[in-house]
N, C-alpha and C. Protein backbone atom coordinates (compact mmCIF):
# COMPACT_ATOMS: atom_id res chain seq x y z
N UNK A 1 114.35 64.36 108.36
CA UNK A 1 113.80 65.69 108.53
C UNK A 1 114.91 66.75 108.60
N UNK A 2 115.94 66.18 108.93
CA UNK A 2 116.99 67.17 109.30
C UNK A 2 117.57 67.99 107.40
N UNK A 3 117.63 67.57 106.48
CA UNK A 3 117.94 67.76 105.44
C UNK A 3 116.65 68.63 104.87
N UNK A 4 115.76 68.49 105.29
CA UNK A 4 114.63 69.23 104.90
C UNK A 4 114.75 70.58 105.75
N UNK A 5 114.80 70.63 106.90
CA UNK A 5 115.34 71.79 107.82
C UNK A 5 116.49 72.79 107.59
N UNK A 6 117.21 72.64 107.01
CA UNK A 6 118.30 72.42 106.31
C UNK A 6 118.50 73.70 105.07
N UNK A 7 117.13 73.00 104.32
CA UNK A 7 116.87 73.63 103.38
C UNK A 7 116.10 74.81 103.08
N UNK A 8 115.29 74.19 104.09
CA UNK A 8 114.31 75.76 104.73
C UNK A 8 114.89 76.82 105.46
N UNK A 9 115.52 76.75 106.31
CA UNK A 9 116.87 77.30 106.75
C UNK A 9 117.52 78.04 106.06
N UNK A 10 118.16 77.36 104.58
CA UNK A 10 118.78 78.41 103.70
C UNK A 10 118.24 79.43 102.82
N UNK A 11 116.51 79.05 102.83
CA UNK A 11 116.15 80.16 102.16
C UNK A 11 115.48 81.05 103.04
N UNK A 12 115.42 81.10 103.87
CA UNK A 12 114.89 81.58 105.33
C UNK A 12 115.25 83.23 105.19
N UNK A 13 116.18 83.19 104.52
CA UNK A 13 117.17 84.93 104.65
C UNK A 13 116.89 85.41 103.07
N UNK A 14 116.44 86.51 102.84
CA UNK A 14 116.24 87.25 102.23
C UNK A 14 117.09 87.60 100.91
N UNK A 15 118.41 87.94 101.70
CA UNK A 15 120.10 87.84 100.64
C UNK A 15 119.91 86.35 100.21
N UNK A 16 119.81 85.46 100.69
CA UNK A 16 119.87 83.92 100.09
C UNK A 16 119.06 83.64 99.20
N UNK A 17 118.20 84.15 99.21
CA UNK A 17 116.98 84.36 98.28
C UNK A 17 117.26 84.79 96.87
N UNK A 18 117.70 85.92 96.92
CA UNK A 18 118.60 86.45 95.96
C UNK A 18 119.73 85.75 95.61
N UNK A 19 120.27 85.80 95.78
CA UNK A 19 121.31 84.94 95.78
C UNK A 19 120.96 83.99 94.77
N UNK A 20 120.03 83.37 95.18
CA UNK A 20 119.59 81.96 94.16
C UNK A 20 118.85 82.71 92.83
N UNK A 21 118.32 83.40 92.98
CA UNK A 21 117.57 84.17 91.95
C UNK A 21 118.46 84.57 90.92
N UNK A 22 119.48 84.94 91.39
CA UNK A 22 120.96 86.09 90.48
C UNK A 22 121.54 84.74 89.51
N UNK A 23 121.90 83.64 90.56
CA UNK A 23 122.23 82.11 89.76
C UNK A 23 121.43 81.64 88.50
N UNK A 24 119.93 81.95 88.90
CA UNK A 24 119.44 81.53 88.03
C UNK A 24 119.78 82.12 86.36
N UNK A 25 120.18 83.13 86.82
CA UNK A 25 120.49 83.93 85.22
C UNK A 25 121.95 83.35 84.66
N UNK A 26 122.54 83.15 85.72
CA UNK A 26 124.26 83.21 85.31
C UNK A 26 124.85 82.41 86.72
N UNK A 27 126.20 82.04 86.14
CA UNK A 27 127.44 82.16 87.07
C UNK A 27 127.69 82.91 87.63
N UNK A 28 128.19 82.95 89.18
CA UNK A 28 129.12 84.41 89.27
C UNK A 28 129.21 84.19 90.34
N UNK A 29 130.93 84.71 90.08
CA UNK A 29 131.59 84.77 91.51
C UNK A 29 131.37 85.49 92.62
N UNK A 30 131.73 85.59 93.57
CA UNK A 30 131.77 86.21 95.38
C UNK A 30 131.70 87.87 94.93
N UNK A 31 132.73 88.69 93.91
CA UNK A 31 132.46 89.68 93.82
C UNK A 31 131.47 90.78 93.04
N UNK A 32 130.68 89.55 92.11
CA UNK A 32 129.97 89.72 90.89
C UNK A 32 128.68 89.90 92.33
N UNK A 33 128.36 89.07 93.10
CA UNK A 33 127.18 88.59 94.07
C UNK A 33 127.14 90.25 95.28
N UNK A 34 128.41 90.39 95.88
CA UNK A 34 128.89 91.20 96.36
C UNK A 34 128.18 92.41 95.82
N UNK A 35 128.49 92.85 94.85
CA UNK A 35 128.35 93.87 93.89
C UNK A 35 126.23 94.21 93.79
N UNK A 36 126.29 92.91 93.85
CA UNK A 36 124.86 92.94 92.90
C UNK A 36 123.27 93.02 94.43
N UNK A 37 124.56 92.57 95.74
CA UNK A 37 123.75 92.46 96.68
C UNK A 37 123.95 93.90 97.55
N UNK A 38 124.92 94.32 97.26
CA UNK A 38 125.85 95.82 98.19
C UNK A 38 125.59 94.94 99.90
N UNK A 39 126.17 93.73 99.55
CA UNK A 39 126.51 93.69 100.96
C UNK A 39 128.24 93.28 100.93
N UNK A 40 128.88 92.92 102.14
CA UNK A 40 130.08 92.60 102.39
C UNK A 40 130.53 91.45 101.52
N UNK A 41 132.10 91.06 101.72
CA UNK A 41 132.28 89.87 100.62
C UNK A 41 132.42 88.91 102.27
N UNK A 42 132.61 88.66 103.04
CA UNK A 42 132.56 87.72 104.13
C UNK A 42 130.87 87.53 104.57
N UNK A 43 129.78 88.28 104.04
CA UNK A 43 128.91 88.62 104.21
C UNK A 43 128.07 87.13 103.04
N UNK A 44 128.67 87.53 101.47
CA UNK A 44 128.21 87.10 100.39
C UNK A 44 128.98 85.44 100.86
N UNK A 45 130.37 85.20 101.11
CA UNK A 45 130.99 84.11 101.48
C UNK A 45 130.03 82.97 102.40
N UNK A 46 129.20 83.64 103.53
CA UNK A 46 128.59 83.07 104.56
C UNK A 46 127.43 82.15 104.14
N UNK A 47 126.82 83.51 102.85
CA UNK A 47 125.47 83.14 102.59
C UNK A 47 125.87 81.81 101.74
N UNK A 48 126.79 81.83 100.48
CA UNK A 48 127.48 80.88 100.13
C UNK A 48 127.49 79.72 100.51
N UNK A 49 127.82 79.37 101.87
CA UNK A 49 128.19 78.36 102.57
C UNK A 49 127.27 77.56 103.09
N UNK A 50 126.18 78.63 103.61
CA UNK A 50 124.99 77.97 104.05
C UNK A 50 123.82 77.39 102.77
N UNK A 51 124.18 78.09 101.80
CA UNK A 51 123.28 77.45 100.34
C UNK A 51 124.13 76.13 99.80
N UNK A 52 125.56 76.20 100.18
CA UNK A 52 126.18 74.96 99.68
C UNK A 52 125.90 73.93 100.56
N UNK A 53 125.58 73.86 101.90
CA UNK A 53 125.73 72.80 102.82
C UNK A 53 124.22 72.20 102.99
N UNK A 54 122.95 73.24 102.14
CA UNK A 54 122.25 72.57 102.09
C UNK A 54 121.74 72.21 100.79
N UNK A 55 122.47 72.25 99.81
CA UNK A 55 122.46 71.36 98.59
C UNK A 55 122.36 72.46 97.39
N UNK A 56 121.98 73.45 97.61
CA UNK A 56 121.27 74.59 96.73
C UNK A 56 122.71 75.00 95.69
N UNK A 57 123.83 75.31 96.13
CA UNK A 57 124.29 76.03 95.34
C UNK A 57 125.83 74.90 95.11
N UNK A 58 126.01 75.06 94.19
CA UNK A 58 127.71 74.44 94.02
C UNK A 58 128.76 75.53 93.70
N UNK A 59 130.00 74.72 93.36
CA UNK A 59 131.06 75.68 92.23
C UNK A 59 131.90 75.33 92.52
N UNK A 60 132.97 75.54 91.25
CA UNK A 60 133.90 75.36 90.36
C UNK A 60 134.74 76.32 90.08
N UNK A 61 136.23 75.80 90.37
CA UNK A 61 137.19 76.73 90.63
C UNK A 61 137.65 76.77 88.83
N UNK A 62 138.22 77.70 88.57
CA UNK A 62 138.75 78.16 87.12
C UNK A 62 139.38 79.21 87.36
N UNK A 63 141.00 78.82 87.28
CA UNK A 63 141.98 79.42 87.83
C UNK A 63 142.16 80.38 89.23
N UNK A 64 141.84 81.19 88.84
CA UNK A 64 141.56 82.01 90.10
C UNK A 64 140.36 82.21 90.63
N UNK A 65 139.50 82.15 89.52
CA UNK A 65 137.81 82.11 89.90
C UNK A 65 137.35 81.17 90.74
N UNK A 66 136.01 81.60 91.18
CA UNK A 66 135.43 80.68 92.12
C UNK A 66 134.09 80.51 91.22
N UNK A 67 133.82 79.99 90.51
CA UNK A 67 132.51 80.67 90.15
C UNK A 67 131.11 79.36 91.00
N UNK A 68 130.28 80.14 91.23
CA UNK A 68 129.35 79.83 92.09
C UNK A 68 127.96 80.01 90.83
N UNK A 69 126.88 78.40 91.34
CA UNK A 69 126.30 78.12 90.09
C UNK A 69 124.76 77.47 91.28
N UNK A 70 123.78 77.24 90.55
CA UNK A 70 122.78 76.51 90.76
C UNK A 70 122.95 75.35 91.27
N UNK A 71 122.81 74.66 91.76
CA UNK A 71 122.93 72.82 92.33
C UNK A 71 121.82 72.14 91.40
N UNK A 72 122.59 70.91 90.87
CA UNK A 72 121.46 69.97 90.16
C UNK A 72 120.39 69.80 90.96
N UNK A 73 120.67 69.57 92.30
CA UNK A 73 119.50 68.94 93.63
C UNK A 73 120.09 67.55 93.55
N UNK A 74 120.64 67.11 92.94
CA UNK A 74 121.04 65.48 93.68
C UNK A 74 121.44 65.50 95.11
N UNK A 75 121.92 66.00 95.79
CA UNK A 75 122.71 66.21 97.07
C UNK A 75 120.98 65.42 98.00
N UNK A 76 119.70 66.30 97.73
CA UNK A 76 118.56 66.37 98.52
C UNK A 76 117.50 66.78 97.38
N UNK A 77 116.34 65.84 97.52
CA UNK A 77 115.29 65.86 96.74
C UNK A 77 114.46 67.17 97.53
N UNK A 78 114.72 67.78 98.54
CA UNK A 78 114.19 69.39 98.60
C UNK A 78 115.04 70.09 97.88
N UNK A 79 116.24 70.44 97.94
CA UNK A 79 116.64 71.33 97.20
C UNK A 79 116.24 70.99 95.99
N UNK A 80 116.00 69.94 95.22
CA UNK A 80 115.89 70.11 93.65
C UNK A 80 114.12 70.37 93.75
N UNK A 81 113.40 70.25 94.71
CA UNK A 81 112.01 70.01 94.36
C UNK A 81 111.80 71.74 94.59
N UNK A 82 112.49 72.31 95.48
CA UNK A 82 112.66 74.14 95.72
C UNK A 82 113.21 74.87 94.35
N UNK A 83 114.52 74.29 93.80
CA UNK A 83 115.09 74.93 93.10
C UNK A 83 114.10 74.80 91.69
N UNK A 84 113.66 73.44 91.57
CA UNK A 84 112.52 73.98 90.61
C UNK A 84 111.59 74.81 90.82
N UNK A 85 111.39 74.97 91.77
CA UNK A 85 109.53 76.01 92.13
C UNK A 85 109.62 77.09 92.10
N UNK A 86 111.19 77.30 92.84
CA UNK A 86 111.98 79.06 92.97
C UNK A 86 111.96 79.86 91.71
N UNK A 87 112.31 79.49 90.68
CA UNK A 87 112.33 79.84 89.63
C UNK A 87 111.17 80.41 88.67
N UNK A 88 109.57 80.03 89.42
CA UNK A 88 108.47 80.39 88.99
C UNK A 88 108.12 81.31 89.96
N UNK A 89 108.90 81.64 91.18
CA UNK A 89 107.97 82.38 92.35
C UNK A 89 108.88 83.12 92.30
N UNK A 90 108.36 84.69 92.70
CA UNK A 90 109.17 85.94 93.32
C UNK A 90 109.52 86.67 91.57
N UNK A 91 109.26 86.31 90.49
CA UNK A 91 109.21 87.12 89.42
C UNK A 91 108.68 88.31 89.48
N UNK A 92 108.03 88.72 89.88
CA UNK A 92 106.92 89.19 89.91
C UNK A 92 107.16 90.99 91.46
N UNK A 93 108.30 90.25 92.25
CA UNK A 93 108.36 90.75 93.21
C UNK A 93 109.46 91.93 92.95
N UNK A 94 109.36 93.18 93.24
CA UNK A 94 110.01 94.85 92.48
C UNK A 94 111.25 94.59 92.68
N UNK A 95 111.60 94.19 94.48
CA UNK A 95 112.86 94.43 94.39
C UNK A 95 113.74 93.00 93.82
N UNK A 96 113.67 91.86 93.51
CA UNK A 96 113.86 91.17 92.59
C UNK A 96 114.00 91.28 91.78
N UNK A 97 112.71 91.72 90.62
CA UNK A 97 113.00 92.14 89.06
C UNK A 97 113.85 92.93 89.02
N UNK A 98 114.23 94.54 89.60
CA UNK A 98 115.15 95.17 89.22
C UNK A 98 116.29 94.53 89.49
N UNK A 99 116.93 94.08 90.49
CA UNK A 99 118.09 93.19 90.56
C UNK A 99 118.27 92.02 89.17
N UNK A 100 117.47 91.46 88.77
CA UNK A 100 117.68 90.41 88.05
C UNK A 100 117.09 91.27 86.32
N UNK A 101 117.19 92.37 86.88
CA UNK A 101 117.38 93.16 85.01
C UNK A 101 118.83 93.31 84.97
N UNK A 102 119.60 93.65 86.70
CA UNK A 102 120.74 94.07 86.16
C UNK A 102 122.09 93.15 86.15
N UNK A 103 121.09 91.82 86.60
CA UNK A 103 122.27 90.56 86.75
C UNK A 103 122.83 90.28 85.32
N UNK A 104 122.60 90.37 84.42
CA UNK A 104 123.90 90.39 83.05
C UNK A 104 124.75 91.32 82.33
N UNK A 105 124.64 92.70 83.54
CA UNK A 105 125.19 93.42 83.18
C UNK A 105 126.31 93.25 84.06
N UNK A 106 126.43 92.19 85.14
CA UNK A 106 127.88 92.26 86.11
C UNK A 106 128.84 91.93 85.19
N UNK A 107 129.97 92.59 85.23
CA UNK A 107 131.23 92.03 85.13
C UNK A 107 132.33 91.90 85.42
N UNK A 108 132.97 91.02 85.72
CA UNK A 108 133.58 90.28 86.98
C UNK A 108 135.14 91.08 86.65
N UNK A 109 135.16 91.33 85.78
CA UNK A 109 136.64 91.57 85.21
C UNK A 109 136.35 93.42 85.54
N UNK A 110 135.72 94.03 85.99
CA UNK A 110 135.88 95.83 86.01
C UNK A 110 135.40 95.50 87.36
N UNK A 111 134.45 94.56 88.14
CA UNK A 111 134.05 94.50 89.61
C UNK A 111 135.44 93.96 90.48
N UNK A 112 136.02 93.34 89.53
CA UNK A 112 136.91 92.61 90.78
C UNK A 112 137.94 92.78 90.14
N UNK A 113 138.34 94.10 89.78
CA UNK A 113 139.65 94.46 89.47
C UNK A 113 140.16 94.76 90.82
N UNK A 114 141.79 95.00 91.19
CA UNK A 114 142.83 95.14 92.50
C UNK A 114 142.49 96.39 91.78
């Protein structure tokens, strides 16, 4: 039960929500997420952590990048049985769609310039 708790837990928060939604379109790193959520980057890091520890999100370093991706669901048969369902639910919902019209317009290289 505890892995199921776990999982409910990580989508529990609103930003996490998103979060998974933005994945679904694309890759993208801490500042691409940052950007797309207008919240903090220790903020976007947290939510991160708590979607990775309960199976939802992975990623893969490439050079300096971090890039942050969908989880197969092998880790936990909730996360893959969520991450399929997520993907049909909340389409529909305003402040979602506009966010996820403008998730392929991030780019990581003018967002996360020094």
């Amino acid at each position: 039960m505890k892995t199921f708790v776990k999982v409910m837990k990580a989508l529990s928060d609103p930003n996490r929500v998103k979060i998974v939604k933005l994945l679904q379109q694309k890759m993208m790193c801490v500042c691409e997420l940052r950007a797309a959520l207008k919240i903090s980057q220790p903020s976007v890091s947290k939510h991160l952590k708590i979607l990775e520890e309960a199976g939802l999100v992975d990623y893969q370093k490439d050079g300096l990048w971090v890039n942050y991706y969908l989880s197969d669901g092998h880790h936990s048969p909730y996360a893959a049985s969520l991450l399929g369902n997520i993907k049909h639910w909340l389409n529909n919902d305003p402040d979602l769609a506009d966010l996820m019209k403008q998730a392929p317009f991030f780019n990581r290289e003018e967002i996360c310039k020094p």
